[in-house]
N, C-alpha and C. Protein backbone atom coordinates (compact mmCIF):
# COMPACT_ATOMS: atom_id res chain seq x y z
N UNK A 1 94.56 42.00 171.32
CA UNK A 1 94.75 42.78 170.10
C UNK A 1 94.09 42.05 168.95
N UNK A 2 93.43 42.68 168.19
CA UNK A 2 92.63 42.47 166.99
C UNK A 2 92.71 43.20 165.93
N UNK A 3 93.20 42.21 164.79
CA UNK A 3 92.89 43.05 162.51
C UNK A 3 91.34 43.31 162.93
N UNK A 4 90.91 44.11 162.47
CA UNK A 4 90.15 44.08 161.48
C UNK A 4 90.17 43.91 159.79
N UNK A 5 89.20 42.99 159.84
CA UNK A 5 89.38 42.42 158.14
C UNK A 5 87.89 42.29 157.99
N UNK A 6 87.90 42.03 156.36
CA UNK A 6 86.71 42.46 155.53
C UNK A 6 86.38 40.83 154.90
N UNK A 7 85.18 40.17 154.61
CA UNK A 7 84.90 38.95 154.12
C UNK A 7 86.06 39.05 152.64
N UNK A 8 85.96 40.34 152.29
CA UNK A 8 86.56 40.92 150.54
C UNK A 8 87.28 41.51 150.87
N UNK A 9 88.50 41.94 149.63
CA UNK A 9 89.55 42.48 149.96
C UNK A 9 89.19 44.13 149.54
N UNK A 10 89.51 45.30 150.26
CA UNK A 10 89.41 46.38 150.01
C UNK A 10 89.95 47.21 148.76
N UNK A 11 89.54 47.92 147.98
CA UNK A 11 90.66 48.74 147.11
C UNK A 11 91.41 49.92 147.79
N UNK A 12 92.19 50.35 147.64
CA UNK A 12 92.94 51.09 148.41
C UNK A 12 93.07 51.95 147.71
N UNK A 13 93.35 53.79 147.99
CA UNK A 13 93.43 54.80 147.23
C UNK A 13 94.68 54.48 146.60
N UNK A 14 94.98 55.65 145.43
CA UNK A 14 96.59 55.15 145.01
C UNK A 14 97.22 56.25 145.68
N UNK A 15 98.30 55.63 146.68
CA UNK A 15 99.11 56.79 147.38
C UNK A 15 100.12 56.98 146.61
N UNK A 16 100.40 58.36 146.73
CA UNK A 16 101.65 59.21 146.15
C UNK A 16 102.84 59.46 147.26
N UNK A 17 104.00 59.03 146.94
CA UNK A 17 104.90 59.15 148.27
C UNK A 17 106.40 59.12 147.57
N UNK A 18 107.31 59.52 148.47
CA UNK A 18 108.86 59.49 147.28
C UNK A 18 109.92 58.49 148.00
N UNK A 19 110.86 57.89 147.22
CA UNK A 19 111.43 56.96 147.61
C UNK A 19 112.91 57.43 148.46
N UNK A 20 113.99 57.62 148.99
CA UNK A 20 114.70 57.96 149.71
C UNK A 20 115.60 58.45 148.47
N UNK A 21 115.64 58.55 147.29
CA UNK A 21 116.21 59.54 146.10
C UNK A 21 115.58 60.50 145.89
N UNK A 22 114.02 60.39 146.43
CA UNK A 22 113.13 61.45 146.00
C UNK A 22 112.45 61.38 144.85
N UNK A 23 112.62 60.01 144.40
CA UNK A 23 111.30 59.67 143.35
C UNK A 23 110.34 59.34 143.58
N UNK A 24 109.25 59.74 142.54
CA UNK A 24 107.97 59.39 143.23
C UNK A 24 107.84 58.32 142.63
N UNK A 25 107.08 57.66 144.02
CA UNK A 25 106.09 56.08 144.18
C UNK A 25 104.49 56.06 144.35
N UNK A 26 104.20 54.75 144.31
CA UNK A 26 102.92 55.00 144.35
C UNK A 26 102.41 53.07 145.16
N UNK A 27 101.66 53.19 145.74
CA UNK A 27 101.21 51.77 145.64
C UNK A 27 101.18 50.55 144.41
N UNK A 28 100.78 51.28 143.33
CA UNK A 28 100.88 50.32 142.32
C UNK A 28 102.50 49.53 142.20
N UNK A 29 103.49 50.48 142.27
CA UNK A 29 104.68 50.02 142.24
C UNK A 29 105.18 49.15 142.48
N UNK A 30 104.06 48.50 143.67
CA UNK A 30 104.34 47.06 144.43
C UNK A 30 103.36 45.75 143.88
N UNK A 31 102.65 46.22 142.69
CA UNK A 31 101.63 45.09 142.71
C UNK A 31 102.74 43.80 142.46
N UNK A 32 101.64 43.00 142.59
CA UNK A 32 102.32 41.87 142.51
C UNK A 32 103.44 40.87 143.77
N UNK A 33 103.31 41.79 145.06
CA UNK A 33 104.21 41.75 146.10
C UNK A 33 103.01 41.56 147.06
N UNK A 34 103.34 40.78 148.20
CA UNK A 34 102.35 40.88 149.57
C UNK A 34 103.25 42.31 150.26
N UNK A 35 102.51 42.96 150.73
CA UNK A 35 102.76 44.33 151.29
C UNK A 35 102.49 44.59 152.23
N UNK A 36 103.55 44.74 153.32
CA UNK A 36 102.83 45.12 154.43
C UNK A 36 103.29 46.61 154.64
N UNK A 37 102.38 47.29 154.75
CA UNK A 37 102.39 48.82 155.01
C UNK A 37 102.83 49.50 156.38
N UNK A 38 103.87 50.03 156.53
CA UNK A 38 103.53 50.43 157.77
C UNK A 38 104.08 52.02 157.93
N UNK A 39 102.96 53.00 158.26
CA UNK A 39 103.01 54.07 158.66
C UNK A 39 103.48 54.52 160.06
N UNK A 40 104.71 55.38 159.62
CA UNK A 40 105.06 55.88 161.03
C UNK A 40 105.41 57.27 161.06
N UNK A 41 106.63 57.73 162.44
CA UNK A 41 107.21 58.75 162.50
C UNK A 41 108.76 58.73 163.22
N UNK A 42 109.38 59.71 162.92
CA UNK A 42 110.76 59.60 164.23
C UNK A 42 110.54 59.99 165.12
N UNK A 43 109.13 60.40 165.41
CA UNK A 43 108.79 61.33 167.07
C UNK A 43 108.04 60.54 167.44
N UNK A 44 107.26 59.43 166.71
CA UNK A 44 106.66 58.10 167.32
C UNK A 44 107.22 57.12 167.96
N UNK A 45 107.08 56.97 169.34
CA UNK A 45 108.25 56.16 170.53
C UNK A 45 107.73 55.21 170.05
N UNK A 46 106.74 53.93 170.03
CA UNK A 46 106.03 52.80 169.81
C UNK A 46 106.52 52.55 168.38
N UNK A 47 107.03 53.62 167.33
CA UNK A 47 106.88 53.00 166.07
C UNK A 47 108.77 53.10 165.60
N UNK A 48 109.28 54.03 166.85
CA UNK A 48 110.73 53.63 166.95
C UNK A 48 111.18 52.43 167.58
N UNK A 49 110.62 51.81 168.40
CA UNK A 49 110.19 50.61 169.51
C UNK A 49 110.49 49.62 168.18
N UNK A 50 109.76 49.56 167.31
CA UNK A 50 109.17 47.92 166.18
C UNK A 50 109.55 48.01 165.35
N UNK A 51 110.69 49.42 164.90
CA UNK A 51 111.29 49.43 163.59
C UNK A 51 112.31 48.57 163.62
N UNK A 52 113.36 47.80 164.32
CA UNK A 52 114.09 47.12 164.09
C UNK A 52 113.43 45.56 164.09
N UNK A 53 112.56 45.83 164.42
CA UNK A 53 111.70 43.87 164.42
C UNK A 53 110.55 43.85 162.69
N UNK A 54 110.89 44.88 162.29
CA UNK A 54 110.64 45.54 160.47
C UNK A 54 111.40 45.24 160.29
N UNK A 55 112.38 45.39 160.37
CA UNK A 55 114.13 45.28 159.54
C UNK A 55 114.26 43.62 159.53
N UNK A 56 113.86 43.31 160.51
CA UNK A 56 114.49 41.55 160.54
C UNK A 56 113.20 40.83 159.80
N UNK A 57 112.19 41.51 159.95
CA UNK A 57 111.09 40.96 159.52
C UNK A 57 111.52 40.97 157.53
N UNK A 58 111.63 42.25 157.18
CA UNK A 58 112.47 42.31 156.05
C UNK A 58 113.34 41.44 155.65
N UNK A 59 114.14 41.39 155.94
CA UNK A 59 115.50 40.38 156.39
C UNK A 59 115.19 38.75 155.80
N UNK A 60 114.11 38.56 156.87
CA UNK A 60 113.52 37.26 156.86
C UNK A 60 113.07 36.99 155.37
N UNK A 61 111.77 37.64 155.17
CA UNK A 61 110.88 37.52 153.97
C UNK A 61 110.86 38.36 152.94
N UNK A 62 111.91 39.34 152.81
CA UNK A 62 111.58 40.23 151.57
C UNK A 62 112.36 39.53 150.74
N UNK A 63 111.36 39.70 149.37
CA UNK A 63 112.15 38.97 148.19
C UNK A 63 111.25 40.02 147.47
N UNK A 64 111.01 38.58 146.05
CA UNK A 64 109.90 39.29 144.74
C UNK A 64 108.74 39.09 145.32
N UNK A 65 108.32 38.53 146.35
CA UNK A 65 107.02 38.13 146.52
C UNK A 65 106.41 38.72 148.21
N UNK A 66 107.15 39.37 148.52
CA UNK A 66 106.58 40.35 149.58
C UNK A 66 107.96 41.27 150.01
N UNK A 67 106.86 42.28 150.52
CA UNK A 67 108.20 43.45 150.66
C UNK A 67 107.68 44.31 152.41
N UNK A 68 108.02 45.10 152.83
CA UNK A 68 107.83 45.79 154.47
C UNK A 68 108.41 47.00 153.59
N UNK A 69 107.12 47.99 153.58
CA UNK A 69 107.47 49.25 153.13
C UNK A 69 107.02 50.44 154.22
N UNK A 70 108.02 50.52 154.65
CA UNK A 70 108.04 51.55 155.68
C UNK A 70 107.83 53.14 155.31
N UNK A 71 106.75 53.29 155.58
CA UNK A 71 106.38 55.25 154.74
C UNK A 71 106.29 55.79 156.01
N UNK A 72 107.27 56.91 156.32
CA UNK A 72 107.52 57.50 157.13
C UNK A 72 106.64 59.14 156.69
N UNK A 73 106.06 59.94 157.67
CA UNK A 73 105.13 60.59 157.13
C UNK A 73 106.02 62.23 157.87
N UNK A 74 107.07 62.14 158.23
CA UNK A 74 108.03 63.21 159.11
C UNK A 74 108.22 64.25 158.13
N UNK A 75 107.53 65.31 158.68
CA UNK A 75 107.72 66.73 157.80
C UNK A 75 108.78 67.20 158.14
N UNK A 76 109.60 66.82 158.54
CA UNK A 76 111.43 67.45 158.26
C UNK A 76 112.39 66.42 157.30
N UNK A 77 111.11 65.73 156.44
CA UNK A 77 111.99 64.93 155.30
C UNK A 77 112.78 64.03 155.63
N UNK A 78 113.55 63.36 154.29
CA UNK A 78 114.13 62.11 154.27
C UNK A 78 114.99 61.97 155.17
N UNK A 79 116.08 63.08 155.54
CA UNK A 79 117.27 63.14 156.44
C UNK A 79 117.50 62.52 158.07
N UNK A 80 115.85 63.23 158.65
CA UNK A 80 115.52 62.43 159.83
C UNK A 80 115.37 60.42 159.80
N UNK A 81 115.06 60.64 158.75
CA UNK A 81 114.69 59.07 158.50
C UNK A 81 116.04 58.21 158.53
N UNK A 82 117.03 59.15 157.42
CA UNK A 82 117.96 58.57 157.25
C UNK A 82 119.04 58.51 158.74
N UNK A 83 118.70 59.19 159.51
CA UNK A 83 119.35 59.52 160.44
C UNK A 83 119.17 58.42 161.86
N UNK A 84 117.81 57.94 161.89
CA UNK A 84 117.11 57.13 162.39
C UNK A 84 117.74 55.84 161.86
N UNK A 85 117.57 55.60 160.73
CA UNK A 85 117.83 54.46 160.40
C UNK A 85 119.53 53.74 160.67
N UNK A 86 120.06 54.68 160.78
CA UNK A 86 121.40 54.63 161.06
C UNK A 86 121.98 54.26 162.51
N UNK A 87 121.24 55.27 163.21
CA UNK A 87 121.09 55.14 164.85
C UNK A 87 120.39 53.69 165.22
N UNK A 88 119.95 53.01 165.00
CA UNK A 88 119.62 51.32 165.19
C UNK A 88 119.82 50.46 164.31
N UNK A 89 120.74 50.89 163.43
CA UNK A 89 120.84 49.55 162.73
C UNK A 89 119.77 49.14 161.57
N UNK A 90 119.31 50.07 160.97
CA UNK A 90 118.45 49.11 160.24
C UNK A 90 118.50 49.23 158.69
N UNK A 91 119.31 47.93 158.17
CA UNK A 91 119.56 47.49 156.86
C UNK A 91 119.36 47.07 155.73
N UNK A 92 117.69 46.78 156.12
CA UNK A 92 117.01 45.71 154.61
C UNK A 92 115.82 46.50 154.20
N UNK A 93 115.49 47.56 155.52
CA UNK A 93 114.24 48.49 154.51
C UNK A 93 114.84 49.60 154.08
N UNK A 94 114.10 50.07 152.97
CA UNK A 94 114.30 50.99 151.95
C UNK A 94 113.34 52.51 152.67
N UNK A 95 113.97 53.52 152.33
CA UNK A 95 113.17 54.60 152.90
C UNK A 95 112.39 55.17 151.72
N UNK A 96 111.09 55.62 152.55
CA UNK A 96 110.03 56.16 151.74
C UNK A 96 109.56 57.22 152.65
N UNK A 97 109.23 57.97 151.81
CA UNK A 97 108.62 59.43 152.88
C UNK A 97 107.27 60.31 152.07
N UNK A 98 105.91 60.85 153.54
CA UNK A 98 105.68 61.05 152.60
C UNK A 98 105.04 62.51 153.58
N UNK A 99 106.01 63.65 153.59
CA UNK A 99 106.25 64.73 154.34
C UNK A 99 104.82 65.06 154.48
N UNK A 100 103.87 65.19 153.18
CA UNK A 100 102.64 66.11 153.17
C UNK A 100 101.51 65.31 154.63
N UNK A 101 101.74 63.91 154.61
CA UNK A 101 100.62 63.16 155.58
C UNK A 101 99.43 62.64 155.07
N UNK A 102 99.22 63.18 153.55
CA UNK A 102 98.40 62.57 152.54
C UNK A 102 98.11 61.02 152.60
N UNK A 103 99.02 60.39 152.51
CA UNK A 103 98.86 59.12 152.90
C UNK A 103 98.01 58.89 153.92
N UNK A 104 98.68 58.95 155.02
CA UNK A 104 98.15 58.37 156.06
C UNK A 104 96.14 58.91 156.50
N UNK A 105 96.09 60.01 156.08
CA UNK A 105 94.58 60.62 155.74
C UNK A 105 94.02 59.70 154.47
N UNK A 106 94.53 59.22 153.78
CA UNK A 106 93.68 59.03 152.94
C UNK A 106 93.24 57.50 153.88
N UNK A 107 94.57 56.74 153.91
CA UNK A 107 94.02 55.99 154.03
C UNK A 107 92.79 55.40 156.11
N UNK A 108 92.60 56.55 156.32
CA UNK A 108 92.24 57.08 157.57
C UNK A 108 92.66 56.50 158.96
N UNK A 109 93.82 56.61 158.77
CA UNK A 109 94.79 56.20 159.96
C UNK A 109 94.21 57.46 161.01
N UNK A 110 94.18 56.86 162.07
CA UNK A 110 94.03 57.07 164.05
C UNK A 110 95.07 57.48 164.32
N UNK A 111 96.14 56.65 163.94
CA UNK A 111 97.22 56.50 165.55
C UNK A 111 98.12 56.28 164.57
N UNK A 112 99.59 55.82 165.33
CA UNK A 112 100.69 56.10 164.72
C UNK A 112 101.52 54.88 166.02
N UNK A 113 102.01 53.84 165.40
CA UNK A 113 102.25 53.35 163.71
C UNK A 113 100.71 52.70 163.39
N UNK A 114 100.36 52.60 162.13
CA UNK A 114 99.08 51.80 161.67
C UNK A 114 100.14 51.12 160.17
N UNK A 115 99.77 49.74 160.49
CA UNK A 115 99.96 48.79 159.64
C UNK A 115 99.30 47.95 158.66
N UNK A 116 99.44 47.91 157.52
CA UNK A 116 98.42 47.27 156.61
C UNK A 116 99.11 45.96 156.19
N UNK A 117 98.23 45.34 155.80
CA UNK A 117 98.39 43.57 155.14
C UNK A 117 97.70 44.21 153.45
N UNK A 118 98.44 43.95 152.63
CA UNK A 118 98.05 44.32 151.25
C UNK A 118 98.45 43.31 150.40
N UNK A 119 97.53 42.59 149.59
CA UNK A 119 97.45 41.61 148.78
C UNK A 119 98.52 41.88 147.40
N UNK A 120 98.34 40.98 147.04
CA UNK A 120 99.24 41.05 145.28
C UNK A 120 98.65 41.79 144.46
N UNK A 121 97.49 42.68 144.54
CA UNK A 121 96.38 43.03 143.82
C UNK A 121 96.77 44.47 143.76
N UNK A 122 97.38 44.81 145.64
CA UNK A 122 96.88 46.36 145.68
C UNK A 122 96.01 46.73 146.64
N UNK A 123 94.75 45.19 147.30
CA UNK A 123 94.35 45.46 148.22
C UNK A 123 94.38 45.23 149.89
N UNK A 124 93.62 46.24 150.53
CA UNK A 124 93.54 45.73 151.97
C UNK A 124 92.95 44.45 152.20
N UNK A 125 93.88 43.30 153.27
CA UNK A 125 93.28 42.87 153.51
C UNK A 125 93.32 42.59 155.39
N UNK A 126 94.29 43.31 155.48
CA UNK A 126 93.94 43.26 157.18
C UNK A 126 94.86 44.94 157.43
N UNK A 127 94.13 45.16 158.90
CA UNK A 127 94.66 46.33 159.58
C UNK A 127 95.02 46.39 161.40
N UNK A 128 96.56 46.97 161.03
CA UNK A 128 97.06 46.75 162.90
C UNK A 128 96.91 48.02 162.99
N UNK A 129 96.67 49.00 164.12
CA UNK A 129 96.58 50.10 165.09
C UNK A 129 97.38 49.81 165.98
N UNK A 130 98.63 50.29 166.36
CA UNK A 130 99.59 49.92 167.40
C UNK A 130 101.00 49.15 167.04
N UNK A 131 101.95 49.32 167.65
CA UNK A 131 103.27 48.44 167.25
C UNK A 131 102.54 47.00 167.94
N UNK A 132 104.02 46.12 167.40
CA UNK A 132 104.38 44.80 167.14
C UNK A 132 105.71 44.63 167.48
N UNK A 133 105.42 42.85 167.45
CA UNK A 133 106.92 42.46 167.43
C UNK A 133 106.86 41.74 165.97
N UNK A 134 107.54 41.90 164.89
CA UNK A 134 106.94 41.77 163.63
C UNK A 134 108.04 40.12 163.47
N UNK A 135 108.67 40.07 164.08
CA UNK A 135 110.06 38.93 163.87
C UNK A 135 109.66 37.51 164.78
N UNK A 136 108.75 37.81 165.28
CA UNK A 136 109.06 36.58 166.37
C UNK A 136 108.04 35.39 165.44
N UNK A 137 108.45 34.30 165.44
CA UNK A 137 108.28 32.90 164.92
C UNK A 137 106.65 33.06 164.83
N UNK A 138 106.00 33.04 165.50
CA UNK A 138 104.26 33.45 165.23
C UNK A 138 104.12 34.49 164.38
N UNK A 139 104.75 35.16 164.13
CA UNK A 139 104.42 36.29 163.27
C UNK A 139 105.20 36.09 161.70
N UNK A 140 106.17 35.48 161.68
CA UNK A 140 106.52 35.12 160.66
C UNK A 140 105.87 33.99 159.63
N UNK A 141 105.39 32.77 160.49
CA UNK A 141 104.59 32.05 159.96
C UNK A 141 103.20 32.56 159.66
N UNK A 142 102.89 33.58 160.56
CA UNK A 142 101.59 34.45 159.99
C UNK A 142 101.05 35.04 158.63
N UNK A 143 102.76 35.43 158.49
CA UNK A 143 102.69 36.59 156.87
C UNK A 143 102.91 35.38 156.06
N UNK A 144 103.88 34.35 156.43
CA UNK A 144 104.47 33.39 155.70
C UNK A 144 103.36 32.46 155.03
N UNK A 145 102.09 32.69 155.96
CA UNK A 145 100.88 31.30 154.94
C UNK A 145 100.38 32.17 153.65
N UNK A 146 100.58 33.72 153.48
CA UNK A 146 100.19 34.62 152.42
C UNK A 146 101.58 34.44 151.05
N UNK A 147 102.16 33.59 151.72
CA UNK A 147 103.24 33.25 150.40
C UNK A 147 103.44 32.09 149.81
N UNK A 148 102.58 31.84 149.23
CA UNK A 148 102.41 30.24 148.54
C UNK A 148 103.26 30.04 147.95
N UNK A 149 104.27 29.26 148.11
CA UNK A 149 105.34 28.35 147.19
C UNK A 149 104.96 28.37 145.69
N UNK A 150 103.79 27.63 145.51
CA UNK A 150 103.23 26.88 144.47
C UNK A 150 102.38 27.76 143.66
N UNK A 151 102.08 29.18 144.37
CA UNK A 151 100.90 30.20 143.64
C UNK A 151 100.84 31.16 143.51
N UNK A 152 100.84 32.15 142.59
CA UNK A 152 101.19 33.67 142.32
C UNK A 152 99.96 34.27 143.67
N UNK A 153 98.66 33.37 143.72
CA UNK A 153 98.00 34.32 144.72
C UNK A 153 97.97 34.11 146.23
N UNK A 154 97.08 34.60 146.67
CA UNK A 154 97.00 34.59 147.89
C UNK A 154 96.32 33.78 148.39
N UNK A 155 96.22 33.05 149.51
CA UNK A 155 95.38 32.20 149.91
C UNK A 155 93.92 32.97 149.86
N UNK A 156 92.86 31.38 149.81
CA UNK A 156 91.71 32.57 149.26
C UNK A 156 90.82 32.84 151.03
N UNK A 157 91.18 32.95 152.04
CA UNK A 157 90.66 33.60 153.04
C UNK A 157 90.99 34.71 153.04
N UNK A 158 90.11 35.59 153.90
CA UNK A 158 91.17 36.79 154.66
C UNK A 158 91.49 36.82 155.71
N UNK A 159 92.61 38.03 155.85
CA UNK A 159 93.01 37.63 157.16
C UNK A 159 92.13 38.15 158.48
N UNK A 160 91.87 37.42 159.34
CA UNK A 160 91.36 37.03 160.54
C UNK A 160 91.82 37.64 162.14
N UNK A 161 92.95 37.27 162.10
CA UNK A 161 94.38 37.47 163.60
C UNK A 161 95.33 38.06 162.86
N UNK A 162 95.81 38.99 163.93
CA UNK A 162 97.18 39.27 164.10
C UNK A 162 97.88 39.07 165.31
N UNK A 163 99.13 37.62 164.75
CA UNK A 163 99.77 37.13 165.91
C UNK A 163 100.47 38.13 166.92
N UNK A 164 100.79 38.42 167.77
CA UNK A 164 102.11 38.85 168.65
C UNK A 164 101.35 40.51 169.40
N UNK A 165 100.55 40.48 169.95
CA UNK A 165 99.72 42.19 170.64
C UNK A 165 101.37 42.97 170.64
N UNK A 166 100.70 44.10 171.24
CA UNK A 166 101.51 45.02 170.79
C UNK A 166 102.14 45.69 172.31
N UNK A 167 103.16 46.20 172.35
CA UNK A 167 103.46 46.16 173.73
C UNK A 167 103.60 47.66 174.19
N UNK A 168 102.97 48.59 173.23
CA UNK A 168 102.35 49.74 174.19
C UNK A 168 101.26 50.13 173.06
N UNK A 169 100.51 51.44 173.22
CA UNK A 169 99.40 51.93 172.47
C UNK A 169 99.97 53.00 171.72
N UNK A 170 99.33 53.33 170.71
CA UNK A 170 99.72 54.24 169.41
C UNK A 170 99.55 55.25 169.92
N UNK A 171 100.63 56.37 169.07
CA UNK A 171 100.59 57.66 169.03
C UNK A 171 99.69 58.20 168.24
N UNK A 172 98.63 59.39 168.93
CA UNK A 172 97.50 59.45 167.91
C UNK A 172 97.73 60.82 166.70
N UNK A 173 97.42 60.46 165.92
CA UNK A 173 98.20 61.07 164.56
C UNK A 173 97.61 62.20 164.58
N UNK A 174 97.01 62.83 165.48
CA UNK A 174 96.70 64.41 165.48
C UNK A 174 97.07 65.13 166.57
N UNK A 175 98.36 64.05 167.56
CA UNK A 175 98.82 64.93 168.32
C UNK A 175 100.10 65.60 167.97
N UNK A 176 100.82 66.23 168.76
CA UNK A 176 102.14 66.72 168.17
C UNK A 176 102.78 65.96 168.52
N UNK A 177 104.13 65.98 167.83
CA UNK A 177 105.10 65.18 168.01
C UNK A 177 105.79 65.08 169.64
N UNK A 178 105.90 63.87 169.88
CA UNK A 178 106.25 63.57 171.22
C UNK A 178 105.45 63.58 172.63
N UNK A 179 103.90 63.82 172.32
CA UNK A 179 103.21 64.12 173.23
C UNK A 179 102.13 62.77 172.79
N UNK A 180 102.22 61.92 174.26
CA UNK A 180 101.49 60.55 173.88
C UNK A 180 100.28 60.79 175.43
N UNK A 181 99.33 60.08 174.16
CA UNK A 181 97.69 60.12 175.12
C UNK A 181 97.06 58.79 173.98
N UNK A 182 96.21 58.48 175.14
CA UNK A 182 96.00 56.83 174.99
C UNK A 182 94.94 57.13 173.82
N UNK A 183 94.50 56.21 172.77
CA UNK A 183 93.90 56.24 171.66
C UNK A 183 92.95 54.86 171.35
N UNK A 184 92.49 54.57 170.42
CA UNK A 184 92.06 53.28 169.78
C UNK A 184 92.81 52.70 169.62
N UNK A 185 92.68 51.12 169.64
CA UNK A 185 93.70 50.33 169.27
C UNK A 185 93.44 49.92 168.28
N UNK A 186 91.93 49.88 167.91
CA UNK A 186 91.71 49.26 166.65
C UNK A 186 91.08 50.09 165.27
N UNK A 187 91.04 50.06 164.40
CA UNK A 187 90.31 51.39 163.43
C UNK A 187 89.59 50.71 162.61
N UNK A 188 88.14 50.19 162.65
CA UNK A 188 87.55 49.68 161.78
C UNK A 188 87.41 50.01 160.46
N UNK A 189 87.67 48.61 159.66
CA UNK A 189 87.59 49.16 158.44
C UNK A 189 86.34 47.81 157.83
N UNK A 190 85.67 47.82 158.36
CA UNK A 190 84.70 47.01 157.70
C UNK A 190 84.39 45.43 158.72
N UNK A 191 83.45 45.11 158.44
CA UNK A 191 83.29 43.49 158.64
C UNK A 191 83.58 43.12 160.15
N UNK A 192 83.74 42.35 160.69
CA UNK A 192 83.59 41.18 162.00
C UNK A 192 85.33 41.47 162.30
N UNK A 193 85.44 41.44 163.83
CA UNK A 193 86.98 41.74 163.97
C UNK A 193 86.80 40.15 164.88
N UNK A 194 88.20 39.20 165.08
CA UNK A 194 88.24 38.24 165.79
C UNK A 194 89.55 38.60 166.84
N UNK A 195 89.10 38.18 168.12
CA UNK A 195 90.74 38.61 168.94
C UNK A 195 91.84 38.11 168.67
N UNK A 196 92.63 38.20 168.40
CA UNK A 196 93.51 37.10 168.42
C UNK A 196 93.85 36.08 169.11
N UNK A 197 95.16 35.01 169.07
CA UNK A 197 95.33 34.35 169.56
C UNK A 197 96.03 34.35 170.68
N UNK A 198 97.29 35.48 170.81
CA UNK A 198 97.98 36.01 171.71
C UNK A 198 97.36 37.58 171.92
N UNK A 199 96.33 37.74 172.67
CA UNK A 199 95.68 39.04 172.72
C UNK A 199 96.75 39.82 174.08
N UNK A 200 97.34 40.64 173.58
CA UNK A 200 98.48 40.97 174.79
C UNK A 200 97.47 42.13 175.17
N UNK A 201 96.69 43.42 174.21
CA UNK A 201 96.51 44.56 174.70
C UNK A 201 95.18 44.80 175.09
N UNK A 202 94.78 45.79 175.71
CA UNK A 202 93.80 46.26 176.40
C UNK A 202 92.82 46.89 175.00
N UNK A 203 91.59 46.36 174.41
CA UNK A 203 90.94 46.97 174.02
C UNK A 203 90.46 48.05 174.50
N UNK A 204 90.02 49.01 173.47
CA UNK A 204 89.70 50.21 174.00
C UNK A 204 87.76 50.31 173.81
């Protein structure tokens, strides 16, 4: 399993999405936070699979200085979400929804879940295609070198690897709900991709 990442960090459209009151959000909302994005569904098995290793991942590292914002893109609204979230336990992420799918088009998501690495800025700087195990000790120290003790920014590389492959393949975001057929694992978004270090999955 392999990010793709960019030498530079990407700008990202400004997404419009509502918060589990039904206010609207936007990406900017988070500047200033490391962000990891992650697009899903409740009819996505792989992205019901990694939502509780989100929650701990949350758990772990959400403060002022990074957050796991889970945008759920389920056109039967917040209720399913909330309903989901209840049914496993999961306590430290906040629900966001964003029924229309706007999001996930803009930002030209494949498959389902697709995960972003987003700087303090606002921008991309790495992209997963496929679940994770987002909690396990390699992966924590992963996000954890993007949180400098000592520095409002980010370390000045980009990111390169993503620790921990993924332990099945994405749901592809133009099928219907509940009907899984094998897809890309990876969605280029620019620049040189490196395998990782724990490459668990089958490139496509």
């Amino acid at each position: 399993m392999s990010m793709h990442h960019t030498p530079q960090p990407l700008p990202l459209p400004e997404l419009g999405f509502e918060d589990g009151d039904g206010n609207p959000r936007t990406l900017a909302d988070f500047r200033g936070k490391v962000v990891l994005l992650n697009i899903w569904a409740t009819w996505c098995g792989p992205c019901r699979h990694e939502m509780p290793t989100l929650d701990r991942l949350q758990a772990e590292l959400g403060g002022p200085g990074f957050e796991v914002v889970a945008l759920s893109i389920d056109r039967a609204g917040i209720d399913v979400v909330t309903e989901f979230y209840s049914e496993v336990g999961v306590d430290h992420l906040a629900k966001y929804i964003d029924e229309s799918g706007k999001a996930a088009r803009q930002l030209n998501a494949v498959g389902l879940p697709t995960t972003l690495l987003i700087d303090r800025d606002g921008r991309e700087i790495g992209r997963l295609v496929g679940p994770s195990e987002w909690d396990t000790p390699k992966m924590v120290a992963f996000l954890r070198q993007y949180l400098p003790k000592d520095s409002g920014a980010l370390l000045p590389r980009a990111a390169s690897e993503w620790v921990g492959g993924p332990a099945e393949r994405p749901v592809p975001l133009a099928a219907p709900p509940r009907v899984r057929r094998p897809t890309n694992l990876d969605l280029p978004v620019g620049g040189n991709t490196t395998p990782s270090a724990t490459n668990e999955g089958t490139r496509s």
